[in-house]
Protein backbone atom coordinates (compact mmCIF):
# COMPACT_ATOMS: atom_id res chain seq x y z
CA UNK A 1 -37.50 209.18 68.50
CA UNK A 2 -35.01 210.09 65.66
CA UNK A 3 -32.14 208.67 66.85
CA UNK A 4 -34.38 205.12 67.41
CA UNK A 5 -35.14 204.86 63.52
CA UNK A 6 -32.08 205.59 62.65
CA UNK A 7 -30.15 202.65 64.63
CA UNK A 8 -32.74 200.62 62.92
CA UNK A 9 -31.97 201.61 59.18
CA UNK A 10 -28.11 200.83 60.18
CA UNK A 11 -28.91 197.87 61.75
CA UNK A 12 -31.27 196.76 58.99
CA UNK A 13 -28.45 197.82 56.30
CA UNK A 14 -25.94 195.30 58.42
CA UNK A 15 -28.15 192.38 58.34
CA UNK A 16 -28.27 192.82 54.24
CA UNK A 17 -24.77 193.67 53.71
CA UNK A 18 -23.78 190.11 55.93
CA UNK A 19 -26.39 187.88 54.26
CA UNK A 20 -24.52 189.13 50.50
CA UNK A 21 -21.22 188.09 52.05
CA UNK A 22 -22.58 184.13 52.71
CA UNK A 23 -24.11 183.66 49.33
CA UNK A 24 -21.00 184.72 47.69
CA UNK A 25 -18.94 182.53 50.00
CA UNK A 26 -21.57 179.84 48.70
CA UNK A 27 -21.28 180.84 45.25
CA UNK A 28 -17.48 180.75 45.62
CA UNK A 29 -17.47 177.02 47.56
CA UNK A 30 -19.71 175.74 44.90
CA UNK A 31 -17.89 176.69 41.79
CA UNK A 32 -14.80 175.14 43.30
CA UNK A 33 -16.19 172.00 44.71
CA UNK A 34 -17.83 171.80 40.75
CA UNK A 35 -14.42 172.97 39.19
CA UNK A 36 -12.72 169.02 38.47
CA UNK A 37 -16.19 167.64 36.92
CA UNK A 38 -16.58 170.42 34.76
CA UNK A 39 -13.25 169.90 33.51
CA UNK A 40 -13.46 166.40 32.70
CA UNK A 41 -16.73 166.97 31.68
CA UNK A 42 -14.96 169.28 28.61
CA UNK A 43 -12.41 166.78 27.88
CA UNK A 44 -15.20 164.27 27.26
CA UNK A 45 -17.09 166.85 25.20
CA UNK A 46 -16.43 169.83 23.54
CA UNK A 47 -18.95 172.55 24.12
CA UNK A 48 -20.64 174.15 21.23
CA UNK A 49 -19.25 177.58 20.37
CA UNK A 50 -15.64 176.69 21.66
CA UNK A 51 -13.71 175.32 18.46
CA UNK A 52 -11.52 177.10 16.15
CA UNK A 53 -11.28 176.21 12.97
CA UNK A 54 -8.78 173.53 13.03
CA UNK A 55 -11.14 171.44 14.70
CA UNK A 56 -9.52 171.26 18.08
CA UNK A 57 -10.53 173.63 21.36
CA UNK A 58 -8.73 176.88 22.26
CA UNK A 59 -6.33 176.37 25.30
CA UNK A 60 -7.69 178.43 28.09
CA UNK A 61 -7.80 178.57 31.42
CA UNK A 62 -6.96 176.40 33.40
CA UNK A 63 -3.86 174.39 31.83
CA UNK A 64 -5.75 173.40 28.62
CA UNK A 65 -3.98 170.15 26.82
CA UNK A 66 -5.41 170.85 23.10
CA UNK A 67 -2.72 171.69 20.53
CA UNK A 68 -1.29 175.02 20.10
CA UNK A 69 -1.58 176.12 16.46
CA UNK A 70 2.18 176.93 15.08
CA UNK A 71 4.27 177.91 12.44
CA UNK A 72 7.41 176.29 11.82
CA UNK A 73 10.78 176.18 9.93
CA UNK A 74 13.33 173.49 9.33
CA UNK A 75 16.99 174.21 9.95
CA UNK A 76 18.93 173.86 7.46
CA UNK A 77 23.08 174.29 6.70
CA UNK A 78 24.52 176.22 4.62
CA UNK A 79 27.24 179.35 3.91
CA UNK A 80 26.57 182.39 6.29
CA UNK A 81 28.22 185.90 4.81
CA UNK A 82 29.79 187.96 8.27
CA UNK A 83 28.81 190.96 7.61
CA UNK A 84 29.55 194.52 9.65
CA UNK A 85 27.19 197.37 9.32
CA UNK A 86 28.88 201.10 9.62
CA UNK A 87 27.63 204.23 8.62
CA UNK A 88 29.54 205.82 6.22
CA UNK A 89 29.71 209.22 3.82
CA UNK A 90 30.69 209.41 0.41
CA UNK A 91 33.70 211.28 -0.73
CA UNK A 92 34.87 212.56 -3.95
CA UNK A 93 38.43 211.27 -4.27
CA UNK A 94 39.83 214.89 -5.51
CA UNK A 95 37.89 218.06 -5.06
CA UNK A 96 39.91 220.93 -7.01
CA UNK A 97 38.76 224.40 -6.96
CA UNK A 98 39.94 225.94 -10.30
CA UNK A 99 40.98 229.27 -9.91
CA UNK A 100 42.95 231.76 -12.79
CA UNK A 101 46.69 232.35 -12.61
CA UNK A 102 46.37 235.46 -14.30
CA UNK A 103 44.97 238.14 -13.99
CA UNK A 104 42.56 240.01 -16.03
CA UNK A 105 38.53 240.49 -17.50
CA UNK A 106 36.79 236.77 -17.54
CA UNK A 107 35.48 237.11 -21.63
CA UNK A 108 34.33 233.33 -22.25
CA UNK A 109 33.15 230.82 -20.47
CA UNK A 110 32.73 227.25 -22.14
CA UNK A 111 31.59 224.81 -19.93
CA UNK A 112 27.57 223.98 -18.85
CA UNK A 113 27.28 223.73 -14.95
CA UNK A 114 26.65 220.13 -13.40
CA UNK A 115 28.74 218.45 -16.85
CA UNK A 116 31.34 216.09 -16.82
CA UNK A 117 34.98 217.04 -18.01
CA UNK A 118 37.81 215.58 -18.83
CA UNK A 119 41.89 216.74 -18.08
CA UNK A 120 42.67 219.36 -20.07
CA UNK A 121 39.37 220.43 -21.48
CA UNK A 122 38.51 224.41 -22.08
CA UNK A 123 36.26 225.49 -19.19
CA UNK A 124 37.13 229.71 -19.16
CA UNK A 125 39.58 232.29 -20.88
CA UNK A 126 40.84 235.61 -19.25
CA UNK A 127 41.18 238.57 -22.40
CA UNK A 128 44.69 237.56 -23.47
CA UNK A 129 45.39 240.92 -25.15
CA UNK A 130 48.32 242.28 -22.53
CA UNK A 131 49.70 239.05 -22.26
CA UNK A 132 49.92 238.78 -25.88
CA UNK A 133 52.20 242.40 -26.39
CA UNK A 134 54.08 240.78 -22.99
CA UNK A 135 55.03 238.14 -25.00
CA UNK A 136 56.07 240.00 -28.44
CA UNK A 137 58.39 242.36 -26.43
CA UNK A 138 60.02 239.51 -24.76
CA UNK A 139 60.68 237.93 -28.22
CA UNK A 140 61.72 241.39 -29.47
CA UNK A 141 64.32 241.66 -26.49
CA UNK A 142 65.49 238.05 -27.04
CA UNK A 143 66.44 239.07 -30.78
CA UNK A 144 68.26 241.93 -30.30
CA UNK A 145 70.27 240.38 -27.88
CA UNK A 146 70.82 237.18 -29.59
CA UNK A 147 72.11 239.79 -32.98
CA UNK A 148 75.15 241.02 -30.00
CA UNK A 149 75.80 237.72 -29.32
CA UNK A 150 76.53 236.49 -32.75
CA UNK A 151 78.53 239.72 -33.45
CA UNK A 152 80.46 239.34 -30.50
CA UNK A 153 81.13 235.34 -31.81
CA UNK A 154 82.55 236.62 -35.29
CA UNK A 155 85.03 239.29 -33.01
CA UNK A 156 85.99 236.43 -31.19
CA UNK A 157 87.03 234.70 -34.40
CA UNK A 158 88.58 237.07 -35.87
CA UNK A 159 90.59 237.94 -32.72
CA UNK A 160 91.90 234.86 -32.21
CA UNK A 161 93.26 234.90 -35.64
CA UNK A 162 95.15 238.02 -35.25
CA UNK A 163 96.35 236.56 -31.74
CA UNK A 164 97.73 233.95 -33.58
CA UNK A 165 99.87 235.93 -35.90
CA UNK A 166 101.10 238.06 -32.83
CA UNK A 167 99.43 241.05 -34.45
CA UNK A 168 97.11 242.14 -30.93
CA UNK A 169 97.28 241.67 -27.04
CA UNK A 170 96.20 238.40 -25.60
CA UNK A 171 94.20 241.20 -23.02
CA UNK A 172 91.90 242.19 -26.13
CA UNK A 173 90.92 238.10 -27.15
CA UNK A 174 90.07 237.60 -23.31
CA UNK A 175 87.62 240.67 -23.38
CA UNK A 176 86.04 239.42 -26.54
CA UNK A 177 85.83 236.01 -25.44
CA UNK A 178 84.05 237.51 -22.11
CA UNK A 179 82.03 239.64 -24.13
CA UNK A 180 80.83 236.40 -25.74
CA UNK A 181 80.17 235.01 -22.34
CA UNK A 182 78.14 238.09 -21.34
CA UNK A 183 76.13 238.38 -24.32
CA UNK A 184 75.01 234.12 -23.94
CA UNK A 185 74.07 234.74 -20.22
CA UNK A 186 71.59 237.55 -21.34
CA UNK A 187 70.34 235.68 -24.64
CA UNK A 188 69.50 232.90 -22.08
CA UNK A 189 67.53 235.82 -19.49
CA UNK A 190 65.70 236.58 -22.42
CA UNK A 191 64.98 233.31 -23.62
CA UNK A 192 63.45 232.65 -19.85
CA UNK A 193 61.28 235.75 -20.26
CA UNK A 194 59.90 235.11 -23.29
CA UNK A 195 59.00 231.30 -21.63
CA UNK A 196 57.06 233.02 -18.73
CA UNK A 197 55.07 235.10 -21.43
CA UNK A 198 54.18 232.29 -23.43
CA UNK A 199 53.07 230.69 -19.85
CA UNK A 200 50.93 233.24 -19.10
CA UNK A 201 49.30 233.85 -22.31
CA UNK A 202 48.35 229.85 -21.90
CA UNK A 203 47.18 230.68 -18.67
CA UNK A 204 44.54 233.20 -19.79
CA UNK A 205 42.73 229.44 -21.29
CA UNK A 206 41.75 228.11 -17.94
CA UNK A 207 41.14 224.21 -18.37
CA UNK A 208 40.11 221.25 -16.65
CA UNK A 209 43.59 220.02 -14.11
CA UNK A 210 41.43 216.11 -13.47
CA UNK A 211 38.53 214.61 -15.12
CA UNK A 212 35.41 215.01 -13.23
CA UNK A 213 31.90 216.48 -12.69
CA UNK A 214 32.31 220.34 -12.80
CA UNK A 215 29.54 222.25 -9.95
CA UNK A 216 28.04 225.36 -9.79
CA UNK A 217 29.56 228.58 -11.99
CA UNK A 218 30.84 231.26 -9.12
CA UNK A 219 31.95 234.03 -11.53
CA UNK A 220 30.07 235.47 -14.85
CA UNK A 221 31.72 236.96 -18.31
CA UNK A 222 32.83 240.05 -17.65
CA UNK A 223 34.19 239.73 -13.59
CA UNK A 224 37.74 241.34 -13.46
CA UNK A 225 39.85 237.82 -12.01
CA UNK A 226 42.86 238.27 -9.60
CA UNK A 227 45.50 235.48 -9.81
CA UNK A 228 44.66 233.05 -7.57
CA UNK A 229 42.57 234.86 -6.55
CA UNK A 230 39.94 233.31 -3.46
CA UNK A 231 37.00 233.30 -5.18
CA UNK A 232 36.93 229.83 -7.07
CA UNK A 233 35.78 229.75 -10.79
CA UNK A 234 33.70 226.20 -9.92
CA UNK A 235 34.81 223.24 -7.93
CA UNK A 236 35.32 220.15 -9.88
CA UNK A 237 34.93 216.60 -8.45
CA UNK A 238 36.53 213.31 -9.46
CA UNK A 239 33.47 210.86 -9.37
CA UNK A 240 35.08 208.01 -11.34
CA UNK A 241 36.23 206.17 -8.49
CA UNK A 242 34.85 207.74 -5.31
CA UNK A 243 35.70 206.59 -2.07
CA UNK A 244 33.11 205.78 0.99
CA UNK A 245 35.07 206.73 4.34
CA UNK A 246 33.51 205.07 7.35
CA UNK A 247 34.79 204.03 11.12
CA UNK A 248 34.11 200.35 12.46
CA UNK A 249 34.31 199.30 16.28
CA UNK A 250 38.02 198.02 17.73
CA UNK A 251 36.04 194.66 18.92
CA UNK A 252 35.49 194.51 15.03
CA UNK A 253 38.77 194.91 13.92
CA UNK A 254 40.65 191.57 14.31
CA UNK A 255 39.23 189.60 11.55
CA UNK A 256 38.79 192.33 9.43
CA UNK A 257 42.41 193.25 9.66
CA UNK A 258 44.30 189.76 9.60
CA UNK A 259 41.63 189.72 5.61
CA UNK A 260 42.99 192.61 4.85
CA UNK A 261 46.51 192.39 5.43
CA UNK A 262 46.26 188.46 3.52
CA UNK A 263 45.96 190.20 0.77
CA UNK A 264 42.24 189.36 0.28
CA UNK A 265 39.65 191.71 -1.55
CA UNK A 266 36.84 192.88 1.35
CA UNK A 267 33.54 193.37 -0.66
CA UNK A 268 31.90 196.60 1.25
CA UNK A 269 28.09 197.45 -0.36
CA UNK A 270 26.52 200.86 -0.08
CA UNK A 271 22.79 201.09 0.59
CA UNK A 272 20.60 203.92 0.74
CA UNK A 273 19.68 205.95 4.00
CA UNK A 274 16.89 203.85 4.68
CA UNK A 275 19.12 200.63 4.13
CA UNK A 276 16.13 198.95 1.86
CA UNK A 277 18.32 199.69 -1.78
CA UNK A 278 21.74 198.65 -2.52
CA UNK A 279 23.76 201.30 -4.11
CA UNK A 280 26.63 199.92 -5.34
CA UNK A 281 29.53 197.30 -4.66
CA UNK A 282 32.94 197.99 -3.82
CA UNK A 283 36.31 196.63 -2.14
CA UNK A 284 38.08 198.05 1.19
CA UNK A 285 40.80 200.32 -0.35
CA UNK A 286 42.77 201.55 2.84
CA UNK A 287 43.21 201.32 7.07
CA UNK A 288 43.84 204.54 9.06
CA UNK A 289 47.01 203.97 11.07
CA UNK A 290 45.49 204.79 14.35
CA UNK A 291 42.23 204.14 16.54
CA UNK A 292 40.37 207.28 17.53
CA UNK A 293 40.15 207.25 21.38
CA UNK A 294 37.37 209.65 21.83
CA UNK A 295 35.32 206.84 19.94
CA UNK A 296 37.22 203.92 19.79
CA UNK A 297 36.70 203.44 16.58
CA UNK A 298 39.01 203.11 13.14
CA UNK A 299 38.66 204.69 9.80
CA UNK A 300 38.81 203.30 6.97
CA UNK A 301 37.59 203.91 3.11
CA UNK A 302 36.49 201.78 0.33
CA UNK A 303 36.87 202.35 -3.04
CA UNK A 304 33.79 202.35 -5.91
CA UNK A 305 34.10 202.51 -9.49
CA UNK A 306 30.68 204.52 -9.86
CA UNK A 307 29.95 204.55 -13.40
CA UNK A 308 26.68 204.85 -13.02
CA UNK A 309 27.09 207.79 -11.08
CA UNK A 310 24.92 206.70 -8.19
CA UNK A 311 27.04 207.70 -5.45
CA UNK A 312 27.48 211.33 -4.63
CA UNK A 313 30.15 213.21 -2.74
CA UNK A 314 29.23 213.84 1.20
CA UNK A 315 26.03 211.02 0.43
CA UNK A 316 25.09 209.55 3.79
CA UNK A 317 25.02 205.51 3.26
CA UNK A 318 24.97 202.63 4.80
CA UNK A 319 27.89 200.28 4.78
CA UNK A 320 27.79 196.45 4.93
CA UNK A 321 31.30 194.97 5.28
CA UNK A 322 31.85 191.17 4.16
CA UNK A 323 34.46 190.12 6.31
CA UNK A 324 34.48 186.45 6.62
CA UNK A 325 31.94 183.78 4.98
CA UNK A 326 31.01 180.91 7.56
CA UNK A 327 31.11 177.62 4.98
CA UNK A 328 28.79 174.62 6.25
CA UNK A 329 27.14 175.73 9.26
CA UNK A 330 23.98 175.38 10.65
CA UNK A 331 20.93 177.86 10.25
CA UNK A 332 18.07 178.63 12.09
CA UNK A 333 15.91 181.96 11.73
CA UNK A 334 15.98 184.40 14.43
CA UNK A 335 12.59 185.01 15.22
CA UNK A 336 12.38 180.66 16.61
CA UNK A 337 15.27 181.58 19.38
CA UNK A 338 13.71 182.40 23.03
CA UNK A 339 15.85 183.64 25.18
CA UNK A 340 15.14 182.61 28.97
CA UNK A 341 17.37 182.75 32.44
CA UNK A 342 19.44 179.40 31.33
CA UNK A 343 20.61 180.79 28.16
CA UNK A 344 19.39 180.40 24.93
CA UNK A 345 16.59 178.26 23.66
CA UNK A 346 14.04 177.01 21.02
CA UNK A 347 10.90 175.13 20.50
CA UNK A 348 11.48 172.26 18.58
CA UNK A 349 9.21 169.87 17.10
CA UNK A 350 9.16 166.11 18.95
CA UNK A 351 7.79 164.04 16.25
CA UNK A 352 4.15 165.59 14.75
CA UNK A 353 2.38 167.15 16.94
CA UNK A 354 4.82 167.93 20.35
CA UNK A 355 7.44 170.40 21.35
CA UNK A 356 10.50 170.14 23.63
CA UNK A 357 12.53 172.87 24.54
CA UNK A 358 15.98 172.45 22.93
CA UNK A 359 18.75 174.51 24.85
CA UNK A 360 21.17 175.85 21.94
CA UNK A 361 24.20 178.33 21.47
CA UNK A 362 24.14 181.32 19.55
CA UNK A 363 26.89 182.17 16.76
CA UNK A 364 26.85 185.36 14.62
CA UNK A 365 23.47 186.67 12.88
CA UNK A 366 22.35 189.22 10.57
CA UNK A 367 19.06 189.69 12.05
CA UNK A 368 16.76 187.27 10.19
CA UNK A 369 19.13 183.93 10.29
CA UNK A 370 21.38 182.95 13.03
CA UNK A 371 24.27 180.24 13.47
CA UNK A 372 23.42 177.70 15.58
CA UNK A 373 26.72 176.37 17.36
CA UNK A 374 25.09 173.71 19.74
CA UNK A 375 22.03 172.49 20.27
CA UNK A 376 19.92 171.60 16.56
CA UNK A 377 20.80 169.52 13.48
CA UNK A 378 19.99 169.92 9.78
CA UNK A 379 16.43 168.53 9.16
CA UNK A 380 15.18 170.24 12.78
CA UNK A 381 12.17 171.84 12.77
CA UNK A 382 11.37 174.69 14.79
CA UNK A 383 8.42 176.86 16.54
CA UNK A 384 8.59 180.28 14.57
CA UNK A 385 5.23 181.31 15.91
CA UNK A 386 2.90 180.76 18.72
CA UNK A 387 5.51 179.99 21.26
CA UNK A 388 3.50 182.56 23.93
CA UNK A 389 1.10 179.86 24.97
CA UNK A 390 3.73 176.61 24.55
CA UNK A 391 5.32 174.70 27.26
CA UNK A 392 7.82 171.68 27.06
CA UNK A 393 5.99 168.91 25.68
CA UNK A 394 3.30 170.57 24.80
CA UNK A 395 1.19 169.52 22.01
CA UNK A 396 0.73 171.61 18.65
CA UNK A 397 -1.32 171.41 15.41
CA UNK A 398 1.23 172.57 12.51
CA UNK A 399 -1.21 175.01 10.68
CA UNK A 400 1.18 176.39 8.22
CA UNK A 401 4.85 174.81 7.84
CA UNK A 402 7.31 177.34 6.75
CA UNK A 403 9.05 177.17 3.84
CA UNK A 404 13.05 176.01 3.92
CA UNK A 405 16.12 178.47 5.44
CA UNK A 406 17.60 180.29 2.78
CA UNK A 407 21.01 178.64 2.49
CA UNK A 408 22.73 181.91 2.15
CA UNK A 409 21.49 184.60 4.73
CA UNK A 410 22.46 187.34 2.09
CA UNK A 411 19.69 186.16 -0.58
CA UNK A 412 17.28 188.26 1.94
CA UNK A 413 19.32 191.23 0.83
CA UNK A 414 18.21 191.28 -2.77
CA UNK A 415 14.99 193.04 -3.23
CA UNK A 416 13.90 192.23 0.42
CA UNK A 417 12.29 188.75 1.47
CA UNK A 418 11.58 186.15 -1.01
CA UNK A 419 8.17 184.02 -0.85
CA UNK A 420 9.84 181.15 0.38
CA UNK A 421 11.76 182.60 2.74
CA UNK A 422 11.60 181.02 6.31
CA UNK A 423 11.49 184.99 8.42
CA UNK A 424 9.25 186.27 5.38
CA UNK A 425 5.98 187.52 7.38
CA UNK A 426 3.01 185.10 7.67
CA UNK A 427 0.48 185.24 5.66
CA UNK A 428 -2.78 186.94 6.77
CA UNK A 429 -4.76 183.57 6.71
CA UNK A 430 -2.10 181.97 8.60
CA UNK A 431 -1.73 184.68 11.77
CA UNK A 432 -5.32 184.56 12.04
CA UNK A 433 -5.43 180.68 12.04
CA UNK A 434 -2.84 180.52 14.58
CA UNK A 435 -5.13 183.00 16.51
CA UNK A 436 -7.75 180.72 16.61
């Protein structure tokens, strides 16, 4: 009795489940037997509710034909700067540790930590007291020596007279005239010794050996100082030039080395860590004579006058190299090149209100503006947004036209993007137009 009800429920479930299937296979034939009517019936008349603001209907499903809101740019020629982009540190072009070259007790120290100096200024003085008596009894030495030398001179005279009237030996002139000899040689010692004492006693005034920024103090007043001793007094570096040392790519190195070896001045700019600020402007100074292998990379260092002092030794910056400047050329911005299988492509505007795809080679870029090689003229204009939902020969509605192509891609650089400038951001009106 059980078992009988329950074939019935399952039986009874069947029969539902089967008559769901045919009305959605009824459902399904209906909507696509209706499909074509309702689509003419939409290009006849555009339903309430389905218009964007421009007026026209959203493309949707289905392979819509209403106009694709846009923004575009015109291309434009002009000069295009080549730059390359390194990373690259700052270095001081002399670092000198000053250290004493006497020794003795450090008694004054003149100089404010973090100043700038110049050659030859005063920065310490070791007590000069021993060097001082060094010096007198060299002097003292030199004049008692100097007193035998001119006594020996006037026996020498007087010798050679008496020689002369055959009254002594020739043997006793030729020891006098040695004695002479003897007594210059050791006049001339002496004279050397008192020299080195002088030396030293100018060595207890420690000064500046280069002009430069002086750093941190590493000994106090009162520190006994060895000569030469390992322990620096401060480190001074030569800021006024400084050098930026940084390593481009071999594939990079042809045309910058034929510029440099012409004899021509390579700009190289420093920017910040974040690369939004330029730093300061200098020119390539010097080539390393030999590519690193673990890299492949050369070195090479360019040289800044710094006045300003905005560049500090072992600064992390970016580098921008100018190597070349393309005259006359053609530019497009970056963000209207597609790339697809065949290459290379853009949307360009065919008359007002179509596109055609316009196959087009690539030259160098700098990220916002590209040369075009082939494939556009001046006076083009091109699909810089919106190209998701084009096709070739599609039609568009221009909602916002971009202004011109900066002529040179460099003006970008200054202070960022300029209102008029064609890869400058959309405005928020505009994106949500061109959402519509």
């Amino acid at each position: 009795m059980v078992d009988h009800s329950m074939q019935s429920t399952v039986s009874h479930k069947s029969r539902r489940w089967l008559v769901g299937l045919l009305l959605v296979l009824v459902v399904v034939g209906l909507c696509w037997w209706l499909w074509p009517s309702s689509s003419k019936k939409q290009q006849g008349a555009q339903p309430e509710g389905h218009t964007g603001k421009s007026g026209m209907m959203r493309p949707g499903f289905g392979g819509s034909t209403l106009a694709v809101p846009v923004r575009v740019s015109e291309v434009k020629r002009g000069d295009f700067p080549v730059f390359y982009k390194a990373l690259g540190t700052v270095t001081a072009l002399n670092t000198i540790n000053v250290r004493s070259r006497v020794a003795g007790e450090l008694v004054k120290v003149y100089f404010k930590e973090g100043q700038m100096v110049k050659a030859g200024d005063l920065l310490a003085e070791i007590d000069p007291r021993s060097y001082q008596n060094a010096l007198l009894q060299a002097e003292g030495t030199l004049l008692q020596n100097q007193a035998q030398l001119k006594n020996a001179q006037v026996d020498v005279q007087r010798y050679r007279g008496l020689y002369a009237e055959d009254s002594i030996a020739k043997q006793t002139l030729d020891t006098a005239e040695a004695l002479v000899s003897q007594y210059q040689g050791t006049v001339k010692t002496n004279q050397a010794a008192v020299n080195d004492a002088k030396l030293n006693l100018e060595f207890t005034k420690i000064r500046a050996p280069i002009s430069g920024r002086v750093g941190l103090r590493q000994l106090d007043v009162g520190n006994l100082v060895a000569a030469n001793d390992t322990t620096a007094l401060v480190v001074i570096t030569q800021t006024e030039p400084i050098v930026v040392s940084f390593t481009l790519p071999e594939n990079d190195l042809a045309l910058v080395i034929a510029r440099y070896r012409s004899g021509a001045k390579l700009p190289v700019q420093a920017w910040d860590r974040g690369d939004r600020k330029e730093l300061a402007v200098g020119v390539l100074s010097s080539i390393d004579n030999q590519i690193d292998i673990t890299t492949g990379t050369l070195k090479f260092k360019a040289l800044f006058e710094n006045r300003d002092q905005v560049l500090f030794p072992n600064q992390f910056v970016n580098v921008r190299l100018l190597a070349d400047t393309l005259k006359d050329v053609i530019l497009a911005p970056s963000a209207a090149i597609q790339f697809g299988t065949n290459g290379s492509f853009v949307y360009a505007l065919d008359g007002d209100n179509k596109v055609k795809i316009r196959s087009i080679k690539v030259g160098a870029t700098d990220g916002d503006v590209t040369v075009i090689e082939e494939g556009l003229a001046p006076g083009d204009r091109v699909v810089l947004e919106g190209t998701d939902r084009l096709r070739d020969g599609g039609a568009v509605e221009v909602v916002n036209d971009s202004a011109e192509v900066p002529a040179t891609p460099a003006s970008h650089l200054q202070g960022g993007p300029a209102a008029g400038d064609a890869t400058a951001p959309a405005s928020d009106a505009a994106k949500s137009k061109a959402h519509e």
